[in-house]
Protein backbone atom coordinates (compact mmCIF):
# COMPACT_ATOMS: atom_id res chain seq x y z
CA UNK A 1 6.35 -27.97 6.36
CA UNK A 2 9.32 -27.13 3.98
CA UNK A 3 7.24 -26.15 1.60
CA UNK A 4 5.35 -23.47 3.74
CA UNK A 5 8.42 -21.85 4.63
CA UNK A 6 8.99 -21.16 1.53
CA UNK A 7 6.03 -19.06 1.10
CA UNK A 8 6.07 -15.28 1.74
CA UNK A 9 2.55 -15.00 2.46
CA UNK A 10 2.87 -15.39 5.75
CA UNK A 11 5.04 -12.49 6.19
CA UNK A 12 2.69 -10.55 4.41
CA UNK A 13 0.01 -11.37 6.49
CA UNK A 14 1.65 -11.08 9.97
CA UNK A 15 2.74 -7.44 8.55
CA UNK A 16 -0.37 -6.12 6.86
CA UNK A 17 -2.30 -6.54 10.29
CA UNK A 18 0.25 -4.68 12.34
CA UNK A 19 0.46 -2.31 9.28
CA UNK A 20 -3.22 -2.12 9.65
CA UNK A 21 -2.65 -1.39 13.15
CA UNK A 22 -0.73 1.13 12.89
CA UNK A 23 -2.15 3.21 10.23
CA UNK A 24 -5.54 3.30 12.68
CA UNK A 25 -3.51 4.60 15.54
CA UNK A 26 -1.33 7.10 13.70
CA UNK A 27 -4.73 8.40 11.69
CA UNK A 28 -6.57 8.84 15.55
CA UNK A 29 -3.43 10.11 17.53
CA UNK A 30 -2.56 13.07 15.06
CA UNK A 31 -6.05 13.69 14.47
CA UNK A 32 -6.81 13.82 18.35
CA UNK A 33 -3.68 16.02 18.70
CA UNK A 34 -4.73 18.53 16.16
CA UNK A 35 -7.99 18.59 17.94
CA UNK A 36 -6.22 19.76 21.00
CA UNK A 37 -4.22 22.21 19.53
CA UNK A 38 -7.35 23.81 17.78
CA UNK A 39 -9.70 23.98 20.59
CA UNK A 40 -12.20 21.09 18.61
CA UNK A 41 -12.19 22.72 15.60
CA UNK A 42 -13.10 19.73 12.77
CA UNK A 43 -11.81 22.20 9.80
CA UNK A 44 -8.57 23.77 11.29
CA UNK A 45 -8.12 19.83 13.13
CA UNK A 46 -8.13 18.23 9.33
CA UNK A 47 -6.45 20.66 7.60
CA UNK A 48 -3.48 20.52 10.34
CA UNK A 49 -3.84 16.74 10.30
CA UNK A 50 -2.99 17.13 6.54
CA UNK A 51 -0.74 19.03 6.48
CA UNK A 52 0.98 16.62 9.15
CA UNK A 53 0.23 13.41 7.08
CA UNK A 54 1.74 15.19 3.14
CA UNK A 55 4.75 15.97 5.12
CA UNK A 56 4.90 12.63 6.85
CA UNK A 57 4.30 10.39 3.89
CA UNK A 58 6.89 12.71 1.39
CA UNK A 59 9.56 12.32 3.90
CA UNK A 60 9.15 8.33 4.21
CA UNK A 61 8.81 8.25 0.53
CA UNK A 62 11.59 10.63 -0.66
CA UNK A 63 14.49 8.81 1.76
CA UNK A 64 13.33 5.56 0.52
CA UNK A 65 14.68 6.24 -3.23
CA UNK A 66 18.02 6.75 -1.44
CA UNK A 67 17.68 3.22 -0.37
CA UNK A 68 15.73 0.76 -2.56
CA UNK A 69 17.66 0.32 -5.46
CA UNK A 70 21.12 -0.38 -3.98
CA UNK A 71 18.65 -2.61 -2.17
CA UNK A 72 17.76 -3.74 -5.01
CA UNK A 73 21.25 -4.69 -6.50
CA UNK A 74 22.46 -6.28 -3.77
CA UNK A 75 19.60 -8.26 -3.29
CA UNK A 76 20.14 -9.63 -7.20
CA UNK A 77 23.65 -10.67 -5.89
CA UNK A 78 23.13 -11.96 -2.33
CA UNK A 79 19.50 -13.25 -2.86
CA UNK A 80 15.92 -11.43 -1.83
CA UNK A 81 16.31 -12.22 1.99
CA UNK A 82 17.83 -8.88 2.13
CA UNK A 83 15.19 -6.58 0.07
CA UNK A 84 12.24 -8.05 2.28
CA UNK A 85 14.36 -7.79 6.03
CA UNK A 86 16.02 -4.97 6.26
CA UNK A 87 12.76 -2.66 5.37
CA UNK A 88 10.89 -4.56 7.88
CA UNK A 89 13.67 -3.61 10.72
CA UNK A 90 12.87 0.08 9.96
CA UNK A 91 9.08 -0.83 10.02
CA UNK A 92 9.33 -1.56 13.85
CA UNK A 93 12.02 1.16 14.93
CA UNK A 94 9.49 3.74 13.14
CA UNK A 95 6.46 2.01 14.86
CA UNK A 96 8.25 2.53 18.11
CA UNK A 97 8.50 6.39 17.39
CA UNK A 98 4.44 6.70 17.45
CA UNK A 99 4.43 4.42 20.88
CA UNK A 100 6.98 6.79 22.55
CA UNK A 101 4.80 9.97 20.99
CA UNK A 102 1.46 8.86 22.97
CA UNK A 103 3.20 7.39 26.02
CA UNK A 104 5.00 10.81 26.80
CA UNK A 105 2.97 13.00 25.17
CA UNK A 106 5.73 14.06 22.83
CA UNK A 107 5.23 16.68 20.17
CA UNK A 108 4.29 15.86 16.31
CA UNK A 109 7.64 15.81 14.76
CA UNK A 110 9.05 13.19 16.06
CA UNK A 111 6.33 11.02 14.31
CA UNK A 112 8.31 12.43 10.99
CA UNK A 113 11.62 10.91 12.75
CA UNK A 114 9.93 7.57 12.79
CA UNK A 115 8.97 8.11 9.04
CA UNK A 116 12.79 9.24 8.52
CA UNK A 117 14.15 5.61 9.74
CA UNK A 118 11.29 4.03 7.97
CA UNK A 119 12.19 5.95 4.46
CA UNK A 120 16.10 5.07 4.84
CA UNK A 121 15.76 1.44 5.34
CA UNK A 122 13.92 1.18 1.94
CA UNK A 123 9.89 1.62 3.83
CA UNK A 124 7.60 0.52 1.61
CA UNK A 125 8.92 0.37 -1.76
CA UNK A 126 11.99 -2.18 -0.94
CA UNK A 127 9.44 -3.77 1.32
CA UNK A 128 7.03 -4.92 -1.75
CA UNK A 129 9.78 -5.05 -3.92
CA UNK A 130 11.30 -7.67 -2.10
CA UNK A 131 8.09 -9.30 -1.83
CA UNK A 132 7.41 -9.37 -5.40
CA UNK A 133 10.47 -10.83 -6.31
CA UNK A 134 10.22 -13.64 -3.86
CA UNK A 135 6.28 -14.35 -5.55
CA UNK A 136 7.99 -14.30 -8.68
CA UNK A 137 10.79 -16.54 -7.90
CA UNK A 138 8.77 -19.17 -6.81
CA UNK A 139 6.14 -19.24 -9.18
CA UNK A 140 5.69 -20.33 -13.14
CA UNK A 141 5.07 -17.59 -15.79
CA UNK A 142 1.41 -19.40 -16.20
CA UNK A 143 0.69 -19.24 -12.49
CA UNK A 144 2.36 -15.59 -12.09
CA UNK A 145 -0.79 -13.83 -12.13
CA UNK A 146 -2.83 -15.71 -9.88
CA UNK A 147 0.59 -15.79 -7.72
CA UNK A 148 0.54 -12.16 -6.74
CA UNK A 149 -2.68 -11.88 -6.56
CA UNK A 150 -2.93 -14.64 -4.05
CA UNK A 151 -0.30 -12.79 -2.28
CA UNK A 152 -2.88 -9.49 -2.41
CA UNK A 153 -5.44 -11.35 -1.31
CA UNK A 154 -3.66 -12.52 1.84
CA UNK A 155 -2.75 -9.19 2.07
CA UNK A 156 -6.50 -8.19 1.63
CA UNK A 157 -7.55 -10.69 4.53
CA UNK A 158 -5.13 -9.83 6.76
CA UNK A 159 -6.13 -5.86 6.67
CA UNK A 160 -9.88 -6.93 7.33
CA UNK A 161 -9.16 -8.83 10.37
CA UNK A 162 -6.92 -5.98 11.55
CA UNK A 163 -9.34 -3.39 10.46
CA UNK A 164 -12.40 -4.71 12.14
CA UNK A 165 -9.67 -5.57 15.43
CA UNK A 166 -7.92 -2.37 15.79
CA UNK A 167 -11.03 -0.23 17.11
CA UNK A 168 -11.38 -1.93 19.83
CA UNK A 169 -7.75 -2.82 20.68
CA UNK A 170 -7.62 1.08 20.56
CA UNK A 171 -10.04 1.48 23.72
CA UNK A 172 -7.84 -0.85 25.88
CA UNK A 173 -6.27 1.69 28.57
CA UNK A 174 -4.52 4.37 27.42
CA UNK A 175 -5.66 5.68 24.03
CA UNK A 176 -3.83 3.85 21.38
CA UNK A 177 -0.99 2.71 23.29
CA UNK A 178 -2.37 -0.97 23.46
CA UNK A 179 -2.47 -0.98 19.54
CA UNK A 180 0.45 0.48 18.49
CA UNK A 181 2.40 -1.88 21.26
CA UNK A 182 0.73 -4.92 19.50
CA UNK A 183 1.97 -3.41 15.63
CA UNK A 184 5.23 -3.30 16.70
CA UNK A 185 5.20 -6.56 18.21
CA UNK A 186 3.74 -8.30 15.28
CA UNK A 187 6.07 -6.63 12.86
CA UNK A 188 8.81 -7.49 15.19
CA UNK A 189 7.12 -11.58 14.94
CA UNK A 190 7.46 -10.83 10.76
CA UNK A 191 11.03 -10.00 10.87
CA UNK A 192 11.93 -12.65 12.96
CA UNK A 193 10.07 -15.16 10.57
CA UNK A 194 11.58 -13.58 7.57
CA UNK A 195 15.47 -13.57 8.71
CA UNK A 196 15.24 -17.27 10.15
CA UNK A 197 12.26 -19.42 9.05
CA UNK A 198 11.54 -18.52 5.90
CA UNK A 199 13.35 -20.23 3.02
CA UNK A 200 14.59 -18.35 -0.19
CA UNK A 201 14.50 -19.91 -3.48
CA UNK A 202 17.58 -19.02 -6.13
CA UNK A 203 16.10 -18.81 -9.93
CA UNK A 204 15.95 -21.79 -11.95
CA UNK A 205 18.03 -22.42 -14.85
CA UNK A 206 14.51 -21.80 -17.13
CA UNK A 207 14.36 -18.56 -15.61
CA UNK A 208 17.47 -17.19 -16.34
CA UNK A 209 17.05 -16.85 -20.00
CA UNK A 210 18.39 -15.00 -22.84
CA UNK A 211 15.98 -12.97 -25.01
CA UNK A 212 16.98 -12.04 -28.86
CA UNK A 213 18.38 -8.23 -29.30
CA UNK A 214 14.91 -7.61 -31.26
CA UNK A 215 13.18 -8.78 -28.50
CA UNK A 216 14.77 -6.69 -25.42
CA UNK A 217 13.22 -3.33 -27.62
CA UNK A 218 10.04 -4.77 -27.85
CA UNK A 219 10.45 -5.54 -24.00
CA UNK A 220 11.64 -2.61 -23.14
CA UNK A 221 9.08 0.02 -24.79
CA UNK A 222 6.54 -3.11 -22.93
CA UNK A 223 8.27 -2.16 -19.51
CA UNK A 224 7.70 1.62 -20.15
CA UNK A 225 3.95 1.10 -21.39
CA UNK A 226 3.72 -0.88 -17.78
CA UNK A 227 5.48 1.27 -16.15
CA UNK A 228 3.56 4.13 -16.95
CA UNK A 229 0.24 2.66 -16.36
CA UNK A 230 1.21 1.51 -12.65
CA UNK A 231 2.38 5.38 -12.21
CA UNK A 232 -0.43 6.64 -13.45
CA UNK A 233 -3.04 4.01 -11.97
CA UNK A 234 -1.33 4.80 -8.13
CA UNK A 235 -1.63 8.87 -8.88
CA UNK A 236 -5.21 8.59 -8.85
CA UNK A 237 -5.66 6.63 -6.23
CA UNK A 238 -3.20 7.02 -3.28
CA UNK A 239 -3.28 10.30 -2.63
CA UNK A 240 -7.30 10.01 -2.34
CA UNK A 241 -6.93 7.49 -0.18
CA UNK A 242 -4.93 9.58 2.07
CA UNK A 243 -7.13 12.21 2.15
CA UNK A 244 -10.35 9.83 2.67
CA UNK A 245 -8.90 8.74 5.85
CA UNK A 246 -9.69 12.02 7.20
CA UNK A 247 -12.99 12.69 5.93
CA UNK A 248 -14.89 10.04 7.37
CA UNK A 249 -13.55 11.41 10.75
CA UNK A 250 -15.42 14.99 9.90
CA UNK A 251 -19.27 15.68 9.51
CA UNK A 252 -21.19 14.62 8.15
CA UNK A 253 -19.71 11.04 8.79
CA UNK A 254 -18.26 12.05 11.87
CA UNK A 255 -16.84 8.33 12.37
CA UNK A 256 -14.87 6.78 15.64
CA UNK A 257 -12.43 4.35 16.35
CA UNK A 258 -14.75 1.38 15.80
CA UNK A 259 -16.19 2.83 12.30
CA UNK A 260 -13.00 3.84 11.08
CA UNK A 261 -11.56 0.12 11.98
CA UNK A 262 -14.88 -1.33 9.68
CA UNK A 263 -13.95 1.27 6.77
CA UNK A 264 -10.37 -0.14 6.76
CA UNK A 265 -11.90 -3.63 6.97
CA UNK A 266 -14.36 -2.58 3.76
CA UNK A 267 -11.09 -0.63 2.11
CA UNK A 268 -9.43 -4.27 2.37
CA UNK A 269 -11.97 -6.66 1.17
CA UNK A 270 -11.79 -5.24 -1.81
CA UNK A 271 -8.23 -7.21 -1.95
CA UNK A 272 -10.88 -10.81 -1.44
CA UNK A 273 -13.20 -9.66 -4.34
CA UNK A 274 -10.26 -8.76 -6.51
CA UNK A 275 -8.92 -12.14 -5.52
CA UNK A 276 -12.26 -13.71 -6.22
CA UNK A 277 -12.21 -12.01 -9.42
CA UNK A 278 -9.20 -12.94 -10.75
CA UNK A 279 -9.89 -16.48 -9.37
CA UNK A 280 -12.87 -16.39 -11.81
CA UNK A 281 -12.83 -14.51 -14.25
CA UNK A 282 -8.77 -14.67 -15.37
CA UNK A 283 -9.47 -17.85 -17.92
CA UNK A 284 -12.33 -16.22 -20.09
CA UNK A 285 -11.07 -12.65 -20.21
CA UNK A 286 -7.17 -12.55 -19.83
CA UNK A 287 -5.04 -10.38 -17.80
CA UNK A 288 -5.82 -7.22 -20.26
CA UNK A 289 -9.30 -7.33 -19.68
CA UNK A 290 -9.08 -7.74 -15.89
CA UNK A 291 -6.79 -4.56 -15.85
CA UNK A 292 -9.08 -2.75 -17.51
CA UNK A 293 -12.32 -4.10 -15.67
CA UNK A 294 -10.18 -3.06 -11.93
CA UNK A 295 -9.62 0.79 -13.50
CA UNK A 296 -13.31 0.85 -14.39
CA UNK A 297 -14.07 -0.81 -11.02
CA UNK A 298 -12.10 1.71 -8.87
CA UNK A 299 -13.19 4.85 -10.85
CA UNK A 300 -16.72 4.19 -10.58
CA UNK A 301 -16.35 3.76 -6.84
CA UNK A 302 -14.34 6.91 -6.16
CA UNK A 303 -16.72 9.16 -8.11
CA UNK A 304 -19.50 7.89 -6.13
CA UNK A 305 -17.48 8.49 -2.98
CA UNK A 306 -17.29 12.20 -4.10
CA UNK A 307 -21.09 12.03 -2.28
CA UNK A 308 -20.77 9.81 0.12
CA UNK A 309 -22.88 12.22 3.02
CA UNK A 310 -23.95 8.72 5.00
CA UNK A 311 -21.96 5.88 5.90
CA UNK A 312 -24.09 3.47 3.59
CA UNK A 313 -22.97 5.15 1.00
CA UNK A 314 -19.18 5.11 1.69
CA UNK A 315 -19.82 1.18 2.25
CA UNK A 316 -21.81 1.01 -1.19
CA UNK A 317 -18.80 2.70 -3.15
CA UNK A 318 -16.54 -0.07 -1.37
CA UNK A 319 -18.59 -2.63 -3.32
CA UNK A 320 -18.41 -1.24 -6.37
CA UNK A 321 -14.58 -1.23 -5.77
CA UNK A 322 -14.46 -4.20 -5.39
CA UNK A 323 -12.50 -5.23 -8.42
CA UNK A 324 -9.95 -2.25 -7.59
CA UNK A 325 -7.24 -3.96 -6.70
CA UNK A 326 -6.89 -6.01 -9.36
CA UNK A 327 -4.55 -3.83 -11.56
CA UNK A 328 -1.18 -3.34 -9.47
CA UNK A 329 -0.35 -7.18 -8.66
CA UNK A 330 -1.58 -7.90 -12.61
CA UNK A 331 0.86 -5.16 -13.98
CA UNK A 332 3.49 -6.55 -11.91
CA UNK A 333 2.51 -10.23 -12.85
CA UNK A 334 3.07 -9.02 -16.71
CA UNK A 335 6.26 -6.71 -15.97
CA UNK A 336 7.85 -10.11 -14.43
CA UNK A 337 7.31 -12.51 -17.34
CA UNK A 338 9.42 -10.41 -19.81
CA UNK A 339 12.43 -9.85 -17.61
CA UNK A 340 14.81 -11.83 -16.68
CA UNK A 341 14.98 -13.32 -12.92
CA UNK A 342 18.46 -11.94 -12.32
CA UNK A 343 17.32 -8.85 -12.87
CA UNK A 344 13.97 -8.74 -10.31
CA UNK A 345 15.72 -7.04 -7.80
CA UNK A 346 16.98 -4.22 -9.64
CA UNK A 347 14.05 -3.39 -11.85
CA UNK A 348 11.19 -4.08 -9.32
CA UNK A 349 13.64 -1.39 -6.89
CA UNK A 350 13.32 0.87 -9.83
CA UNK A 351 9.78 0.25 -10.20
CA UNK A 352 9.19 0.70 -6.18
CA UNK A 353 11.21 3.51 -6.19
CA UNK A 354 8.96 5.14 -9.07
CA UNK A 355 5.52 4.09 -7.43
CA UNK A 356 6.84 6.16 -4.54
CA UNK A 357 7.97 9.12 -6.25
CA UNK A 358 4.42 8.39 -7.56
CA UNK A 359 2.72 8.18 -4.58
CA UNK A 360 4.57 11.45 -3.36
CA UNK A 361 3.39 13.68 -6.32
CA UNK A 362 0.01 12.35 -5.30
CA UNK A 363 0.18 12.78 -1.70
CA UNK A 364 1.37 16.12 -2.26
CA UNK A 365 -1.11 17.23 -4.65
CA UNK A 366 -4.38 15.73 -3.04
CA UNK A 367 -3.49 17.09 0.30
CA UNK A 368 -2.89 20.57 -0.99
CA UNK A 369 -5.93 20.56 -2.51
CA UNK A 370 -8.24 18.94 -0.24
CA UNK A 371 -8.15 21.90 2.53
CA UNK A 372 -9.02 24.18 -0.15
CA UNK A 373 -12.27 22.33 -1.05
CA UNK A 374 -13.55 21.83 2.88
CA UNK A 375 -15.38 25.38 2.71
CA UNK A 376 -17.28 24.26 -0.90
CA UNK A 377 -16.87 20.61 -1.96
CA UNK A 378 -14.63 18.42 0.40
CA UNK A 379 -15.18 15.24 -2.19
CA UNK A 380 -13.83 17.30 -5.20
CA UNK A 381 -10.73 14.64 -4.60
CA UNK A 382 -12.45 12.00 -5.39
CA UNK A 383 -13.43 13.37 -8.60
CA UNK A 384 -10.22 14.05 -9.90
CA UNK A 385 -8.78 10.66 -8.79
CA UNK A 386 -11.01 9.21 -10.73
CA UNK A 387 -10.25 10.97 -14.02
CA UNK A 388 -6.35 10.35 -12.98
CA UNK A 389 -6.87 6.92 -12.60
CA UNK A 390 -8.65 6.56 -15.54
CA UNK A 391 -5.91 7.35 -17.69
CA UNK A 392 -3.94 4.58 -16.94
CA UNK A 393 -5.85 2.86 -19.48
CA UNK A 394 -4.64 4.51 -22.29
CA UNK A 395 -0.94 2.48 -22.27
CA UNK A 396 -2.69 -0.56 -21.83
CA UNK A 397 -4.87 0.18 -24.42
């Protein structure tokens, strides 16, 4: 029993399914809004709903940099309990911003309020930050790998399960009340776990060690050559993830609640085939080849989602992905083996904090672009993530 507390799976799990939740409500209730407000026009209803969603996702994503690394600092000095809590407190007041939107029909921007408190406790980058660190901690530099990609994988399960759930939780009573009530309360059951069950290991004495000047340059141009391929890797593919959200929901897909709970279960199995993957293939090919083999993986996918006109297809892209999420936890996996374990806090805040300046640049650009393609090619997006991500290669290479 000790030693399951000091796992931080099962945070991950408990929040990835509210997470999952969430995102199905929030998609559906500013969708259905839009809808309203232009009479049931699908074009005017998405481009609206993307608008909503780039300005949405910037502000959570811009107010966490003011956050995560002071996060990140302290939690070096006072240990990661408080990189991984005090994100997840601003998970459920934000959560509780979309439950008071559809239970008093208030207007759109206070959703970005909830995204405000969510981007000021740290949101999403001190959140995986913190979990990173704790993987790290409590793993071997042979097992690393395999370590965060177990903790993906969990990840992965735990979004199918809430994926394939959340359509139908969304059709008890009121629209989407019933879900978002049970997000918040399982996010609530992850912070509770996290601040008093869970145990947090200190590093080792093997861990802290001291690397030869020559060494910390060769480490640190290593650290920008990772760096860069994460960035570049999450430009491609985050903002077109965004975007595909809403265009299953428009014709010729024209998907509801229940299909658009099975395409978040397909969009997070790829995390068990990535597992599965690594599981496999990590001993013959090494952690280069596995990067490179999850690029190719995702690339190939996307493109083919550029034509996705039928819902087979969407699902047969999926499989092709299914490697695709083999990259980020890898990178990470190789950024933690040539830094010391004092400093995780600090530099996996910076890194966080540069995925989501990242993932803004990519939000905004796929989200401006997308309305402009729904009159001649709506999966031009798709196209040019997969070029993007493709060049996150090259520093690997």
């Amino acid at each position: 029993m000790g030693a399951f507390l000091t796992l931080v799976e099962p945070v991950v799990v408990i929040n990835t399914v509210g997470s999952s939740f969430f995102s199905v409500a929030l998609t559906l209730a500013v969708y259905n809004r839009t809808l309203e407000q232009t009479s049931g026009h699908s074009d005017q209803a998405q481009a609206q709903s993307s608008h909503f969603f780039l300005i949405h996702n910037t502000l959570a994503c811009l107010l966490s940099l003011v956050s995560t690394v002071p996060l990140g600092r302290l939690s070096d000095r006072l240990g990661p309990r408080v990189l991984l809590t005090v994100p997840q407190v601003g998970s459920v007041l934000s959560k509780c911003f979309l439950l008071l939107f559809l239970l008093f029909q208030l207007p759109l921007g206070v959703l970005y309020a909830g995204a405000a408190v969510y981007g000021l406790s740290g949101g999403s980058p001190a959140y995986w930050g913190g979990v990173v660190s704790l993987a790290a901690l409590s793993s071997g530099q042979g097992e690393r790998s395999l370590k965060l990609n177990i903790v993906d994988f969990c990840s992965g399960v735990a979004g199918v399960v809430g994926g394939l759930v959340a359509g139908y939780i969304y059709r008890v009573g009121q629209s989407g009340v019933a879900l978002t009530l049970t997000s918040v309360g399982l996010c609530f059951a992850g912070l509770l776990y996290s601040t008093f069950l869970l145990s947090y290991p200190v590093p080792s004495v093997t861990q802290r060690h001291r690397l030869p000047q020559g060494a910390r340059l060769q480490d640190r141009k290593a650290v920008v050559l990772l760096f860069s391929a994460l960035m570049l890797f999450l430009l491609g593919m985050s903002g077109a993830e965004n975007v595909l959200c809403l265009f299953v929901l428009k014709p010729p897909l024209s998907w509801d609640s229940v299909w658009s709970g099975y395409g978040r279960a397909a969009t997070d199995a790829m995390y068990l085939s990535s597992f599965l993957g690594v599981l496999l293939l990590s001993r013959p090919l090494g952690d280069v080849a596995l990067i490179l083999l999850g690029i190719v993986s995702n690339c190939t996918g996307m493109a083919i989602m550029a034509f996705a006109t039928q819902s087979w297809i969407y699902f047969l892209a999926r499989g092709i992905m299914m490697f695709a999420c083999i990259p980020m936890p890898t990178l990470r996996a190789q950024l933690s083996k040539i830094l010391d374990a004092q400093m995780y806090g600090r530099v996996f805040g910076m890194l966080q904090s540069a995925l989501a300046i990242t993932e803004v640049v990519s939000v905004v650009l796929f989200t401006s672009i997308y309305p402009l393609t729904l009159d001649w090619y709506s999966g031009f997006c798709f196209l040019l993530s997969c070029a993007i991500s493709y060049l996150s290669a090259l520093p690997i290479l």
